[in-house]
Protein backbone atom coordinates (compact mmCIF):
# COMPACT_ATOMS: atom_id res chain seq x y z
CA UNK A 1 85.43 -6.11 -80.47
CA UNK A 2 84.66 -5.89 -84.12
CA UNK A 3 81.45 -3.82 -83.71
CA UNK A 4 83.67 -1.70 -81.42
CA UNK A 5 86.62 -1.15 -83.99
CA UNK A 6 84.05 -0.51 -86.59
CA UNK A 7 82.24 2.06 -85.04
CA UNK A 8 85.05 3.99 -83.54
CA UNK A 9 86.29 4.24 -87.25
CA UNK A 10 82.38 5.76 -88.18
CA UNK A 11 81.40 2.31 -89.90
CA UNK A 12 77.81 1.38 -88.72
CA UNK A 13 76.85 -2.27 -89.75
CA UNK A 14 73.09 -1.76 -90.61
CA UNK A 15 72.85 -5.22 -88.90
CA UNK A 16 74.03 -7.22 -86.38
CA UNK A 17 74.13 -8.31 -82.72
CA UNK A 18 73.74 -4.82 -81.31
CA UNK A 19 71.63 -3.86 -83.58
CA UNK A 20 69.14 -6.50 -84.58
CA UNK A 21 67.21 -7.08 -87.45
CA UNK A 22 65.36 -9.73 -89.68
CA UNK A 23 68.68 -11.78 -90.13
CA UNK A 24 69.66 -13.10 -86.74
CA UNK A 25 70.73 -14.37 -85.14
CA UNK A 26 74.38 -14.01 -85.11
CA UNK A 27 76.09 -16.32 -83.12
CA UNK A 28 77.17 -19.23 -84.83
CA UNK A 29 75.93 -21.32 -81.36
CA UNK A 30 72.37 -20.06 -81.86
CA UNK A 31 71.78 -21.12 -85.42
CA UNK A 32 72.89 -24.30 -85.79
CA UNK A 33 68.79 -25.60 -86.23
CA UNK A 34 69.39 -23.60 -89.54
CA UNK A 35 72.53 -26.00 -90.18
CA UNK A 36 71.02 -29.03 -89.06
CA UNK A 37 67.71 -28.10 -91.33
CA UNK A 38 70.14 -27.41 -94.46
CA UNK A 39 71.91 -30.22 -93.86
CA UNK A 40 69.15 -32.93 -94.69
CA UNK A 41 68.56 -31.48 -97.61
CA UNK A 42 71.86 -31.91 -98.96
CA UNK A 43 72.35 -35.44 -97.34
CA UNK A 44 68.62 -36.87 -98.63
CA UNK A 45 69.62 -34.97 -102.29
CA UNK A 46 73.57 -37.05 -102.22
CA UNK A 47 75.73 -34.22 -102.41
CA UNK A 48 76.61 -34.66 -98.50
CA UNK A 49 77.06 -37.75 -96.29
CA UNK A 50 77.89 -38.81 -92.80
CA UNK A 51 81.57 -40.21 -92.14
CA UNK A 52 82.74 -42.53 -89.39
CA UNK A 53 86.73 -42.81 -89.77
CA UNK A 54 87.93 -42.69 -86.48
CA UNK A 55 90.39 -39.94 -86.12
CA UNK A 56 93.15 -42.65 -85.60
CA UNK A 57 92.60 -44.03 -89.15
CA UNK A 58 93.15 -40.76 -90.29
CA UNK A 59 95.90 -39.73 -88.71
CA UNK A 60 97.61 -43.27 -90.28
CA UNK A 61 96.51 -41.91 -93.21
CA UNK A 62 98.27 -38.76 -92.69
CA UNK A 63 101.55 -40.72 -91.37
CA UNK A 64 101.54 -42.76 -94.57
CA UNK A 65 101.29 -39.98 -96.88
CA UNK A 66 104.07 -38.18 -94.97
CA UNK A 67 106.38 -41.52 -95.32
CA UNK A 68 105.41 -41.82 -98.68
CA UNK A 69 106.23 -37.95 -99.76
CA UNK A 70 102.81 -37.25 -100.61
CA UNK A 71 100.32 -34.78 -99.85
CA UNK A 72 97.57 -36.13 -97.31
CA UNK A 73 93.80 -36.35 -98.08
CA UNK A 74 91.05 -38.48 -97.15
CA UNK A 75 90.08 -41.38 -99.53
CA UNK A 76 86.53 -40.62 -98.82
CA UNK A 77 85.66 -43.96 -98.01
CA UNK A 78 82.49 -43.40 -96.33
CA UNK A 79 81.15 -41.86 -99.57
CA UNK A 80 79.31 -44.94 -100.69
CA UNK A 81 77.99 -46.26 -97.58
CA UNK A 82 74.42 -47.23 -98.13
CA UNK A 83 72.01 -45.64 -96.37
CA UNK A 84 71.50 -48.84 -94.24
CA UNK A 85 74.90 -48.73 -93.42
CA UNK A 86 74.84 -45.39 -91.95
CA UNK A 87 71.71 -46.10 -90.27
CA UNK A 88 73.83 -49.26 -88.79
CA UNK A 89 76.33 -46.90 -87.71
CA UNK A 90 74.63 -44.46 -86.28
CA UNK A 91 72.76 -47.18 -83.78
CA UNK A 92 75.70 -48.60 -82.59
CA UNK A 93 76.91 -45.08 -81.51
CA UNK A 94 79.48 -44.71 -83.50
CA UNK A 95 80.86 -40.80 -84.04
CA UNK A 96 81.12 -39.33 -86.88
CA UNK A 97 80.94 -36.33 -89.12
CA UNK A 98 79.33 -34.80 -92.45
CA UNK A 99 81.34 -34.08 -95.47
CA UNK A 100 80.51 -32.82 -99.02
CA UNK A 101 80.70 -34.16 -101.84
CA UNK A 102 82.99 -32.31 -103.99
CA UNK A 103 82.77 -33.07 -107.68
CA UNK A 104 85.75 -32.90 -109.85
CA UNK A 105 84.87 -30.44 -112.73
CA UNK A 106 86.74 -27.22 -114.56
CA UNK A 107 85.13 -24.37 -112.98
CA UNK A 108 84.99 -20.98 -114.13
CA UNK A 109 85.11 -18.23 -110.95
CA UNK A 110 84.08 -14.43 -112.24
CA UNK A 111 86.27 -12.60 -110.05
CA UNK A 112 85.27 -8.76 -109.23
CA UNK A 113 89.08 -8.23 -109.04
CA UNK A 114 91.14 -10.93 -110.59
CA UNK A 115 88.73 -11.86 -113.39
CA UNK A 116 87.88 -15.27 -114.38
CA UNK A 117 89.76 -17.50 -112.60
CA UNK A 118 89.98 -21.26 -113.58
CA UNK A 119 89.98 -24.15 -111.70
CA UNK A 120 90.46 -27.84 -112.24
CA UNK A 121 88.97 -29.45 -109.55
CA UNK A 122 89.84 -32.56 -111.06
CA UNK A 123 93.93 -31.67 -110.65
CA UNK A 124 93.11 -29.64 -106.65
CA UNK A 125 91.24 -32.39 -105.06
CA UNK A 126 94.25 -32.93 -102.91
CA UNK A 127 92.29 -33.52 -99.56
CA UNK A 128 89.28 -35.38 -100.91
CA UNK A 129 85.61 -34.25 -99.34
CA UNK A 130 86.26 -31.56 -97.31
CA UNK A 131 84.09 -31.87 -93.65
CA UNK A 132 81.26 -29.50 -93.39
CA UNK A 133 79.82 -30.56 -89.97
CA UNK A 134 82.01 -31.52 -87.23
CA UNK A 135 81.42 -34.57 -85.19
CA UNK A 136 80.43 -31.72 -82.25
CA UNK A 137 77.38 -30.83 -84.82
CA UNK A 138 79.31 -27.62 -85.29
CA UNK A 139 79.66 -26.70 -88.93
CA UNK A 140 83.54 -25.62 -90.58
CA UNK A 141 83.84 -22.72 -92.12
CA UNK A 142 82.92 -24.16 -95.44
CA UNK A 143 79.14 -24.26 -94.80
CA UNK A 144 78.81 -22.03 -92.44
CA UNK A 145 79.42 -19.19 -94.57
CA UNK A 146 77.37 -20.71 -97.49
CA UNK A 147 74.22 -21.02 -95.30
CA UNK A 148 74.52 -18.00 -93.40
CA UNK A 149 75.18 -15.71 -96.75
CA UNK A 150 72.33 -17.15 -98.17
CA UNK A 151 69.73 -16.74 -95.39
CA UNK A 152 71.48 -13.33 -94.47
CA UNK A 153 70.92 -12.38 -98.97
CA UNK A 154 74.81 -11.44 -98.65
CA UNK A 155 75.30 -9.85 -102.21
CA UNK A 156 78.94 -9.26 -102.39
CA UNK A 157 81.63 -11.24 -100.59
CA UNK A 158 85.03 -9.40 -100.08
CA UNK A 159 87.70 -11.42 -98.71
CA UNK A 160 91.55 -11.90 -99.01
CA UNK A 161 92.44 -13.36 -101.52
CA UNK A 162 94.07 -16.75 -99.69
CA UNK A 163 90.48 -17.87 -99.58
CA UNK A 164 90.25 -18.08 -103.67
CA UNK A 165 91.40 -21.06 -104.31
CA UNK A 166 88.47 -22.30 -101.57
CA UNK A 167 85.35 -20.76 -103.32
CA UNK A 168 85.15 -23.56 -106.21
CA UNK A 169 83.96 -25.36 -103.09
CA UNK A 170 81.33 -22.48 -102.18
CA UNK A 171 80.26 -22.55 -105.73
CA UNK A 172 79.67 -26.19 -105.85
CA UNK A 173 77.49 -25.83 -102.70
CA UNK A 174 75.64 -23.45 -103.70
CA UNK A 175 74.68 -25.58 -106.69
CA UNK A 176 73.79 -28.26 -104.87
CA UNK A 177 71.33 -25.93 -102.69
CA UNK A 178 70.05 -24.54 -105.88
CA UNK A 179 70.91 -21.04 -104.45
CA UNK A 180 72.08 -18.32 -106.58
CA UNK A 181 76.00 -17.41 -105.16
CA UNK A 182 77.14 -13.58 -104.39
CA UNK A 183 79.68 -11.85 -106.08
CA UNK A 184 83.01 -12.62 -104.73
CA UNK A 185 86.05 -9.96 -104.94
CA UNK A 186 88.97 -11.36 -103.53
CA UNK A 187 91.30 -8.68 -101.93
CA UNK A 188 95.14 -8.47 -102.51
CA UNK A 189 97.32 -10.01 -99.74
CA UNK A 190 98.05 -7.11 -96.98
CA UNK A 191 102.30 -6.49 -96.54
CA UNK A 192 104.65 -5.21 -94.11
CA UNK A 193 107.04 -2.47 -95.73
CA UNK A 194 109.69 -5.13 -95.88
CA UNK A 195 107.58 -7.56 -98.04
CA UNK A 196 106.59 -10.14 -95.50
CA UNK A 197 102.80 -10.98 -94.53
CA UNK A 198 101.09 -8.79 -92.45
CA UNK A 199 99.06 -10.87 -89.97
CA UNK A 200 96.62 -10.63 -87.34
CA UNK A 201 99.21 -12.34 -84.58
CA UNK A 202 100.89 -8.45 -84.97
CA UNK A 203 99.70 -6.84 -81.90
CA UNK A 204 100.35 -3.52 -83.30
CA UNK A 205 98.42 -3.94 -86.46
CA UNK A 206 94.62 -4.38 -84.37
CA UNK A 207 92.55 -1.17 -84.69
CA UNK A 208 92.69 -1.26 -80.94
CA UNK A 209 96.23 -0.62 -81.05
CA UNK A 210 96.03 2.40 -83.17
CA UNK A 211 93.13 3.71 -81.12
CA UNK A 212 94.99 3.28 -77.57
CA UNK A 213 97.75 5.07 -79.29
CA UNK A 214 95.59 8.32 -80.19
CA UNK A 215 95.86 7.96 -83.16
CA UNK A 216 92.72 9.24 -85.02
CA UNK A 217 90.02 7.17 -87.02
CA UNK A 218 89.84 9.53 -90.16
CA UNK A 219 93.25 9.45 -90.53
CA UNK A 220 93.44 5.16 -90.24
CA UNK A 221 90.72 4.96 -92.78
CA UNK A 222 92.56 7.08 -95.32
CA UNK A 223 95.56 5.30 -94.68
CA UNK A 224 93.35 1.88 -95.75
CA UNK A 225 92.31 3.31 -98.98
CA UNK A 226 95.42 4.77 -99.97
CA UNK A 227 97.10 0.89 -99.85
CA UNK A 228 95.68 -1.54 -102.15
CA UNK A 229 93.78 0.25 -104.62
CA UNK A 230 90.07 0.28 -104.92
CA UNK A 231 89.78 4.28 -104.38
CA UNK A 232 90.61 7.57 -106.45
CA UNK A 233 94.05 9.08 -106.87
CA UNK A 234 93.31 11.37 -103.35
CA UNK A 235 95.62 14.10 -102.17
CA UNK A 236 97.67 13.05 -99.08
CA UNK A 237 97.71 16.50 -97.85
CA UNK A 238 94.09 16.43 -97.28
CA UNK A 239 91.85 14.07 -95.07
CA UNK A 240 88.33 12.41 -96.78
CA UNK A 241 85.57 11.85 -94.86
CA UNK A 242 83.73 8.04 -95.14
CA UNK A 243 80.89 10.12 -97.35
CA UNK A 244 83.50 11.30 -99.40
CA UNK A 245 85.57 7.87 -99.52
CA UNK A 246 82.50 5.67 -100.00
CA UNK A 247 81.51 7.83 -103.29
CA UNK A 248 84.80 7.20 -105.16
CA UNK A 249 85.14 3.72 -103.98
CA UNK A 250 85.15 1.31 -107.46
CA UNK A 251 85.79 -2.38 -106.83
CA UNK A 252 87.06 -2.55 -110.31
CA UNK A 253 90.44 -0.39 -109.24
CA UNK A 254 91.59 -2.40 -106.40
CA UNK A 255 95.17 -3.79 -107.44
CA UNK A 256 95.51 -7.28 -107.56
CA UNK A 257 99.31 -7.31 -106.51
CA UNK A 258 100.29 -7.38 -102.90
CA UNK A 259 100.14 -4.15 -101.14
CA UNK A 260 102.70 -2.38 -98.91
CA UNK A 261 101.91 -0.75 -96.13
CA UNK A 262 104.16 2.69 -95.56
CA UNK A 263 103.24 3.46 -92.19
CA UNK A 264 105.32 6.90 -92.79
CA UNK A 265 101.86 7.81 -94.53
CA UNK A 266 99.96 6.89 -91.89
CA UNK A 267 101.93 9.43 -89.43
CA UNK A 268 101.24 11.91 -91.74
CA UNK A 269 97.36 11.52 -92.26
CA UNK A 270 97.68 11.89 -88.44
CA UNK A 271 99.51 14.69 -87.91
CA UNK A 272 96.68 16.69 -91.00
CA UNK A 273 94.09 15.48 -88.62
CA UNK A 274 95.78 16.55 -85.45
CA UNK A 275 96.80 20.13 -86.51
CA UNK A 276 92.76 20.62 -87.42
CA UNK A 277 91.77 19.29 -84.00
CA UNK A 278 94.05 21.89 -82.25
CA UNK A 279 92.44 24.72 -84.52
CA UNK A 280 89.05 23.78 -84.58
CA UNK A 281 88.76 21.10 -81.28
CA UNK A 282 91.53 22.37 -79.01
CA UNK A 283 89.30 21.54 -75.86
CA UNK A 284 88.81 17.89 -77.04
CA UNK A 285 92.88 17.93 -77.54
CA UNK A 286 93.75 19.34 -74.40
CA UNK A 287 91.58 16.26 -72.74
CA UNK A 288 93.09 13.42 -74.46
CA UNK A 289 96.74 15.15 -73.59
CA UNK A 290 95.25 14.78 -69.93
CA UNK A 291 94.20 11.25 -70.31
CA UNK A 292 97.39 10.38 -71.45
CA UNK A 293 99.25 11.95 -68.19
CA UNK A 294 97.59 10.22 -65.99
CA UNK A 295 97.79 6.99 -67.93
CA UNK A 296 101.41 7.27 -68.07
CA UNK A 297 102.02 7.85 -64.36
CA UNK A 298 103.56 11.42 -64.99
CA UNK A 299 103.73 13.94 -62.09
CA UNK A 300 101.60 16.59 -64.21
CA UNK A 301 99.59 18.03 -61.15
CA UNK A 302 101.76 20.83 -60.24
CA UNK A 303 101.19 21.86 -64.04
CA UNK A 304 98.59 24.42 -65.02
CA UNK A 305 95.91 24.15 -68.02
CA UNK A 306 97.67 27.28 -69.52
CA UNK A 307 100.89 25.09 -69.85
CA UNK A 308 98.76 21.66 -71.18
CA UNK A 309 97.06 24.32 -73.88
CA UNK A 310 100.47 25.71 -74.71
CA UNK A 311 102.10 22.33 -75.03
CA UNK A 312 98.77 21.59 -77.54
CA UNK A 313 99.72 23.87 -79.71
CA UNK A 314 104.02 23.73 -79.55
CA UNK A 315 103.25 19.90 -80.27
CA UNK A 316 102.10 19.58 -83.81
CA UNK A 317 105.02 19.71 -86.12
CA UNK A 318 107.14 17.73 -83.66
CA UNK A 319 104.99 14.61 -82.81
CA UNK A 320 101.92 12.67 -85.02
CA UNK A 321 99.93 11.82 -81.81
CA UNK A 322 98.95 13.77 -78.53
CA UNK A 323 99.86 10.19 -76.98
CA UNK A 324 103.81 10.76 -78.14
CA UNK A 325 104.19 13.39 -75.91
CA UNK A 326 104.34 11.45 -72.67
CA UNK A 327 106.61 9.13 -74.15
CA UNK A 328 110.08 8.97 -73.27
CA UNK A 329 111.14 11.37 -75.40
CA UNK A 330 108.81 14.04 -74.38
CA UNK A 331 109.93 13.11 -70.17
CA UNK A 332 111.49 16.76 -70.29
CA UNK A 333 107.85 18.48 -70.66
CA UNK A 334 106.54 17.29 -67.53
CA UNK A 335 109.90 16.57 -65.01
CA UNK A 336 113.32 18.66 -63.64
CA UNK A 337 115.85 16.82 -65.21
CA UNK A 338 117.63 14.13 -62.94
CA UNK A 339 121.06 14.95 -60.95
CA UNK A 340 122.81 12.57 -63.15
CA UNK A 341 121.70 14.01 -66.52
CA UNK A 342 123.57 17.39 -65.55
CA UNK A 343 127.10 16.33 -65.11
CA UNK A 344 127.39 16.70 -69.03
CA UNK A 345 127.18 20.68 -68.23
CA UNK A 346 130.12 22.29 -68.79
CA UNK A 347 129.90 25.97 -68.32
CA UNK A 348 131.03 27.07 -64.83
CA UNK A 349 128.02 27.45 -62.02
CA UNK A 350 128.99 30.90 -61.51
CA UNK A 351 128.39 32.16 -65.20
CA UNK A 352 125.47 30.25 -64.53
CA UNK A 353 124.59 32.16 -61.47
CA UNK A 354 125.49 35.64 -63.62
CA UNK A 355 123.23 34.36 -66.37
CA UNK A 356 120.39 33.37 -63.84
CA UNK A 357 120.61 36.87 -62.36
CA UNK A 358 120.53 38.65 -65.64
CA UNK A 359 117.77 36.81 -66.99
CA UNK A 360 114.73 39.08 -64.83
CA UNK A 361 114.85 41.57 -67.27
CA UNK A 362 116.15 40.26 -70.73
CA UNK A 363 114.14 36.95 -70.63
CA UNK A 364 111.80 36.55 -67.82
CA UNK A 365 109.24 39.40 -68.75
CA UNK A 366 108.64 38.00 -72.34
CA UNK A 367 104.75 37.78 -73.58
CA UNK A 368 105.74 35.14 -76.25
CA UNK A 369 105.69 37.36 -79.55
CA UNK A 370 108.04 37.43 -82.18
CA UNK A 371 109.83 40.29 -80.82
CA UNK A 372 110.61 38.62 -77.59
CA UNK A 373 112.12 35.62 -79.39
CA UNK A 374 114.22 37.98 -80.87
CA UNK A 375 115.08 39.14 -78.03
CA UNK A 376 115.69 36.24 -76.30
CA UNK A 377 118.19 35.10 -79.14
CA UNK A 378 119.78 38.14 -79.28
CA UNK A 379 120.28 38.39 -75.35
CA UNK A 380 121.96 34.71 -75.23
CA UNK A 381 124.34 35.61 -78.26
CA UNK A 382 125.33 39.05 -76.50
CA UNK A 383 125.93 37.06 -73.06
CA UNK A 384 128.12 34.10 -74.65
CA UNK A 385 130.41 37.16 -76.61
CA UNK A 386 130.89 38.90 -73.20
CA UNK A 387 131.88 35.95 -71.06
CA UNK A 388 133.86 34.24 -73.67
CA UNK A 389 131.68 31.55 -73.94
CA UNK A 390 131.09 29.22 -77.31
CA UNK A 391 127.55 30.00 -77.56
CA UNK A 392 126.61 26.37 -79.15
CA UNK A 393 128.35 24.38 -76.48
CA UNK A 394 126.45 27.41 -73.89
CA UNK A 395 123.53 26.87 -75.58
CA UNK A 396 123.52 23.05 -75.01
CA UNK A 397 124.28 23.47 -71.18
CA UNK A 398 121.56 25.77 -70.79
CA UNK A 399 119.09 22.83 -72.83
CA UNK A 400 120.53 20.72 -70.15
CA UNK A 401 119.83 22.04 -67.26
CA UNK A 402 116.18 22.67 -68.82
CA UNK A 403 115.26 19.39 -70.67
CA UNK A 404 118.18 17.06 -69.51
CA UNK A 405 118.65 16.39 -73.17
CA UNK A 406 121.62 17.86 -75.50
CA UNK A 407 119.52 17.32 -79.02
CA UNK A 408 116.18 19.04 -78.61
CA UNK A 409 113.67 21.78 -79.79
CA UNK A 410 115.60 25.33 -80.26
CA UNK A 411 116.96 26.69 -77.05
CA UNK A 412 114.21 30.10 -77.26
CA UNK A 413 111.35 27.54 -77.92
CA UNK A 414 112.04 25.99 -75.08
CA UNK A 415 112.15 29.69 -72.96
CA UNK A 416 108.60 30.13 -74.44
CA UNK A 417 107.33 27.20 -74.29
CA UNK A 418 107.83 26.59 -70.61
CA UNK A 419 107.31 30.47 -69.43
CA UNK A 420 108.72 32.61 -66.74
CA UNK A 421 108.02 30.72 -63.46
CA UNK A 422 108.83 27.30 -64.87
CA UNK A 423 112.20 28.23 -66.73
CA UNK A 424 113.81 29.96 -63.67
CA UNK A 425 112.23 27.48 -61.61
CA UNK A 426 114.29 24.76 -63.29
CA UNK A 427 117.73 26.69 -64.15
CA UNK A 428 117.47 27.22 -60.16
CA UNK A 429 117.42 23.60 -59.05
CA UNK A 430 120.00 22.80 -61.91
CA UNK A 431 122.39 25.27 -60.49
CA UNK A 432 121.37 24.16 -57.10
CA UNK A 433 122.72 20.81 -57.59
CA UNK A 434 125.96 22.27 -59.80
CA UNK A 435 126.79 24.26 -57.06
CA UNK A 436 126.18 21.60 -54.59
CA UNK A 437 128.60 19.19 -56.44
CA UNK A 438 131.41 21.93 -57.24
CA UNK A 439 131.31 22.71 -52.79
CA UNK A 440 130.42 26.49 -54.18
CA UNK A 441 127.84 28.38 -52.26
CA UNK A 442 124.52 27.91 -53.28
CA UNK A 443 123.12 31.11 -55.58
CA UNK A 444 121.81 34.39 -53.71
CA UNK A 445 119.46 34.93 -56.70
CA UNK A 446 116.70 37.42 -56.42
CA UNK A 447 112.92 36.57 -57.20
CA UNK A 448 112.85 39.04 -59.73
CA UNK A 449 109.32 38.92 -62.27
């Protein structure tokens, strides 16, 4: 799933699982020879050793320092166990795991972002050895990412900066390896808006999430640099490529306060990238629009591609993503409003019927230009003045009866945005059903073009 997030958002590992090289492999499962190997060498040099406290003696030990107000840690007892002892142990079958020794020292951690960063191990000790090799022969975090950075040459590790206060412990085992460490850069903590943590268990914070919503990969990776620091002071009115990112990326500019994220910026990247697709990609556009019909269940059949093309290009300054427009919000692009949506009309079903039957001429025949918005607008203000009609509260019937909203795009945007066929098509039925409701007789309306 990584791999796949990465490379829909144009980063290609130059290594890994599906795409070996000379550093595999890279399953945890399939290198643990490489752990067991390692592990001798810190055992037989006494920097490591093999501990047999049952898990119910710890868990006392965890109950006690609970009742006593105290932090728990292990006592590492095993620690000086003679090697006969352990060799005693380990006959009689006895379980156990591997933990390091970790020395208590003032340690001195040359941060790429925070600096040097001091530790007294002496004073964080708090939970004695930590375990490097489970009793399962799987190995913890803790050496696992020691080893494998090593044997991978890792030169740079950039991580959040939670897992700070656990590199003394890297350090120290890569001392007692005799390996030369990598850089570390510990990353600001990632926030919501409101100040709280952002974390992983947010569903919508997964690249996956962003990508089912349409939303594009250019515009999530600008949205990334522009929170935290660690880029140049870019214009948010235009998009960077990863070239273009990668060459003004400086480690040494990353903030080391918390960063917000304003998802308001994010919508925006999107909507930049989204108005060049429909100038320079419509084609592509027009197919995720598709996509996200059929997805949604919509009745879009009956539709034509002139009217998905059109809807394209009406839809950029009102959504961020194609994949808004078959939300519910958007339900009036692709369906007759429902019955029940139309009792709100007010306006009588015969003005209706008038209006209907004097549309042919003054709105029907448009070709979608300026002047025939003009025209349209000045055709619906002459027809509210001669029938005494308050054009707004017209105007809103008339949206009605079209969208089945009151609060919507302009009234002539709407006229041009669904076309001849589809506008009287839908006044009709709405009138249909007024008529039907008021016990009038339905409309003798003439197909005029």
């Amino acid at each position: 799933m990584i791999e796949a997030d990465l490379q829909w958002l144009g980063i290609e590992p130059h290594e890994g699982p599906s795409n070996p090289g000379k550093h595999g492999p890279y399953i945890q499962s399939e290198r643990l020879s490489i752990y067991q190997e390692n592990l001798g060498n810190l055992i037989d040099s006494g920097n490591a050793y093999e501990c047999f406290c049952s898990e119910k003696r710890l868990d006392l030990m965890r109950r006690e320092a609970v009742r006593m107000r105290q932090r728990p840690r292990y006592d590492n007892k095993c620690r000086d166990l003679s090697r006969e002892d352990v060799k005693r142990k380990k006959a009689a079958g006895e379980q156990f795991c591997v933990r390091f020794k970790l020395e208590p020292e003032h340690l001195v951690l040359k941060d790429m972002v925070y600096g040097d960063v001091e530790f007294d191990l002496t004073e964080m000790n708090y939970e004695g050895d930590p375990i490097i090799i489970k009793s399962d022969g799987y190995p913890t975090y803790h050496y696992a990412n020691v080893v494998d950075d090593h044997f991978m040459e890792i030169s740079h590790v950039l991580r959040g900066v939670e897992w700070q206060i656990s590199t003394p412990k890297h350090l120290q085992m890569y001392r007692a390896f005799k390996w030369e460490p990598p850089q570390y850069a510990h990353l600001p903590i990632v926030l919501n808006k409101d100040g709280t943590k952002l974390s992983k268990r947010q569903g919508d914070i997964s690249v996956n999430h962003y990508r089912n919503q349409t939303y594009f990969p250019i515009a999530l990776t600008n949205f990334v640099t522009k929170s935290g620091g660690g880029f140049s002071d870019h214009n948010v009115e235009k998009l960077y490529s990863m070239q273009e990112l990668a060459e003004t990326f400086d480690i040494s500019k990353v903030n080391t306060g918390g960063c917000r994220l304003d998802f308001i910026l994010l919508e925006k990247l999107n909507q930049l990238k989204l108005d060049s697709q429909i100038n320079n990609d419509l084609k592509t556009a027009i197919k995720t629009l598709v996509e996200a019909i059929t997805a949604a269940n919509l009745k879009a059949d009956d539709y034509p591609q002139d009217y998905i093309e059109k809807v394209i290009r009406w839809c950029p300054q009102r959504v961020t993503k194609i994949k808004d427009l078959v939300s519910p919000g958007f339900e009036y692009l692709w369906s007759q409003p429902e019955p029940s949506l139309l009792s709100k009309v007010s306006t009588s079903p015969d003005v209706l019927q008038t209006f209907i039957n004097d549309c042919p001429t003054k709105i029907f025949n448009y070709r979608e230009t300026t002047e025939d918005s003009e025209r349209i607008s000045e055709f619906l203000e002459e027809f509210s003045t001669f029938h005494n009609l308050k054009q707004k509260a017209f105007m809103k019937d008339l949206r009605i009866m079209l969208c089945g909203v009151t609060k919507g795009p302009p009234l002539v945007e709407i006229f041009l945005l669904f076309g001849n066929n589809m506008t009287r098509s839908r006044l009709l039925k709405s009138l249909e059903y007024l008529l039907e409701r008021s016990s009038l007789p339905l409309p003798n309306v003439q197909a005029k073009r």
